[in-house]
Protein backbone atom coordinates (compact mmCIF):
# COMPACT_ATOMS: atom_id res chain seq x y z
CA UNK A 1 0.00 0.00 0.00
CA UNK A 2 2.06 3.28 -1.52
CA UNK A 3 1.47 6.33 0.01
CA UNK A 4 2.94 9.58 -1.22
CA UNK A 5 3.18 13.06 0.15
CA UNK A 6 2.22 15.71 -2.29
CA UNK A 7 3.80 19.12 -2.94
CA UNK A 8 0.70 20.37 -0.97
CA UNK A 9 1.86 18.71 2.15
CA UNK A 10 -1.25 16.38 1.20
CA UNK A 11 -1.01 12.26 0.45
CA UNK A 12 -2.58 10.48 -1.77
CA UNK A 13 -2.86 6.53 -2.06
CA UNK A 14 -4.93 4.09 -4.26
CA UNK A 15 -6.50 2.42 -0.61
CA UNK A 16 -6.44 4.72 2.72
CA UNK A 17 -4.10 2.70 4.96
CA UNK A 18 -5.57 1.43 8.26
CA UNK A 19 -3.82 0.63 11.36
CA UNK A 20 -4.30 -2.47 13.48
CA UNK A 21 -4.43 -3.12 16.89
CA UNK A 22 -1.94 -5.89 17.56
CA UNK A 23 -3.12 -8.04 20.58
CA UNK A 24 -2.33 -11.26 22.22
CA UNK A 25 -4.99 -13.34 22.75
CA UNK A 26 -3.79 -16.13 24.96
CA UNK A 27 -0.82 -17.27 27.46
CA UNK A 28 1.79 -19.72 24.75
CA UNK A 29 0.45 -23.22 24.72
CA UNK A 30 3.81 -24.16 25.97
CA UNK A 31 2.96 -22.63 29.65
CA UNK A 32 0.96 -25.23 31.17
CA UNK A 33 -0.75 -24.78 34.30
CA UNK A 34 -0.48 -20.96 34.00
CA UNK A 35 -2.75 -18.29 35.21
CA UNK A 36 -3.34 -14.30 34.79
CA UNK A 37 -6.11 -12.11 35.92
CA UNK A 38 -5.52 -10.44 32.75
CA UNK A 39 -8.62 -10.32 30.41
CA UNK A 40 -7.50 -11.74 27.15
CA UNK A 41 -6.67 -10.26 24.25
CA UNK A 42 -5.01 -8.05 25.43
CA UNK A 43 -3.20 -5.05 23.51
CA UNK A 44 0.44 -4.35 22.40
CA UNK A 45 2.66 -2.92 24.62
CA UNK A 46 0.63 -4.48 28.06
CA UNK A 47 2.61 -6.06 30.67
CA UNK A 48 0.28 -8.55 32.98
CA UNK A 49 1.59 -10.82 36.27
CA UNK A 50 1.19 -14.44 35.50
CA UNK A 51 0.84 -16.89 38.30
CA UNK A 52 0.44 -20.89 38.44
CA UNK A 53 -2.32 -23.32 39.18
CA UNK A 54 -2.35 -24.49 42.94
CA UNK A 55 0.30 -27.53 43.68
CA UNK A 56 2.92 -25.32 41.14
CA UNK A 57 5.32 -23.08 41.71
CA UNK A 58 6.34 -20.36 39.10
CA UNK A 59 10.24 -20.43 37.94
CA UNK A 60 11.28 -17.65 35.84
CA UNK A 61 9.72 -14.40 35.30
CA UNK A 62 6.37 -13.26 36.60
CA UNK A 63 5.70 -10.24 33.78
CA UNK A 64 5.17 -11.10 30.43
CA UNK A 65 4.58 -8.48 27.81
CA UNK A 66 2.15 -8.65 24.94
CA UNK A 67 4.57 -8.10 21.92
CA UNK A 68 3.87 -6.56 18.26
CA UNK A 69 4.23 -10.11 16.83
CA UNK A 70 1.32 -10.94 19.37
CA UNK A 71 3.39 -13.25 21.27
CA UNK A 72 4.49 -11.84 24.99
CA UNK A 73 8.13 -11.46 25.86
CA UNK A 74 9.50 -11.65 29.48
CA UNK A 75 12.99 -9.98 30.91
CA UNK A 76 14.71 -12.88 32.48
CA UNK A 77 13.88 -16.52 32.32
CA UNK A 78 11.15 -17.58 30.74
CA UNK A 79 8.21 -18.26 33.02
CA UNK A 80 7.33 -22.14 34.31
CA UNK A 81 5.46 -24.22 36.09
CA UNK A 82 7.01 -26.83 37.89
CA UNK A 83 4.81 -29.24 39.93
CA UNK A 84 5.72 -28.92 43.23
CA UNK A 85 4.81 -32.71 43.78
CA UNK A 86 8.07 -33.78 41.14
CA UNK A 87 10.09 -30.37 43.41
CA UNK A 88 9.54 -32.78 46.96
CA UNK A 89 10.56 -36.45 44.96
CA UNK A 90 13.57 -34.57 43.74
CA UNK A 91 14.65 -33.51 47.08
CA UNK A 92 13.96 -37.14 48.73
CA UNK A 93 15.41 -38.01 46.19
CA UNK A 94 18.68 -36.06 47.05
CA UNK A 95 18.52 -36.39 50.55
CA UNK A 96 18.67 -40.29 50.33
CA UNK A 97 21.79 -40.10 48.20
CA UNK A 98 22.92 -37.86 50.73
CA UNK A 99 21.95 -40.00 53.75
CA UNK A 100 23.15 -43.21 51.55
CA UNK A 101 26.46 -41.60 51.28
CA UNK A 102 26.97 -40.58 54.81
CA UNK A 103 26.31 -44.10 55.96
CA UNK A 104 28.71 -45.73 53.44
CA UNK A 105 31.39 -43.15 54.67
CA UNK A 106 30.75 -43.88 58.31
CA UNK A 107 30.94 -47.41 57.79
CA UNK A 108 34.01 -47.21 56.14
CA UNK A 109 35.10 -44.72 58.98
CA UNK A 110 34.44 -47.38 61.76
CA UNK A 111 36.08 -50.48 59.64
CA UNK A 112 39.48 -48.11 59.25
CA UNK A 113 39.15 -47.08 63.21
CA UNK A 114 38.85 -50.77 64.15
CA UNK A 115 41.45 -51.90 61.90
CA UNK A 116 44.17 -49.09 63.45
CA UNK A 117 43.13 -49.45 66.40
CA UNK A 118 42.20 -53.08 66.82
CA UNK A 119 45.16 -55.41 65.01
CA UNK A 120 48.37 -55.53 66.51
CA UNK A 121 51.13 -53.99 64.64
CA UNK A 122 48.88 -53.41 61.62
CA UNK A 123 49.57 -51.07 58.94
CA UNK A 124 46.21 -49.72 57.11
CA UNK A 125 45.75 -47.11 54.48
CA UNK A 126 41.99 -45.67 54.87
């Protein structure tokens, strides 16, 4: 769609050229389990919170922004849900490799102690 500016500070084009309002109409697909009060679409330029469903907890950043390719855009790290259940099996999960580990080095602790300590004239490397 040409449009040119006349010698009489005037323009003149073949169709009158419109603008449109460039809105987002829905949180990405990829962001499961995620929540804003926002009421959607919503326009360019508009910066809403986002939160997660109950039994997630957000990662990332909590402000998206509706962008002129009417996707939204975020500062940091994009914003997740992670299911809190999978957060508390991952940290059993590390605190029985801890506790595994501490046992195996306390065993091994108490065989070298007994060894030294226990054997005549015996020379152990622990």
């Amino acid at each position: 769609n040409e449009v040119t500016c006349d010698k009489d500070t005037t323009f003149t084009f073949e169709t009158e050229p419109t603008c449109e309002l460039q809105e987002c109409t829905g949180l990405n697909s990829d962001w499961n389990n995620m929540n804003t009060d926002a009421s959607f679409p919503i326009n360019y330029g508009t910066t809403v919170t986002v939160t997660c469903d109950t039994d997630y907890q957000l990662s990332g950043s909590n402000e998206v922004t509706c962008d002129k390719d009417t996707s939204f855009t975020f500062e940091d790290n994009a914003p997740t849900c992670e299911d809190l259940e999978e957060i508390d099996n991952e940290d059993e999960e590390s605190a029985m490799f801890s506790d595994e580990t501490a046992t195996a080095f306390l065993v091994l602790f108490i065989i070298c102690w007994w060894l030294l300590h226990c054997l005549p004239h015996s020379t152990v490397l622990c």
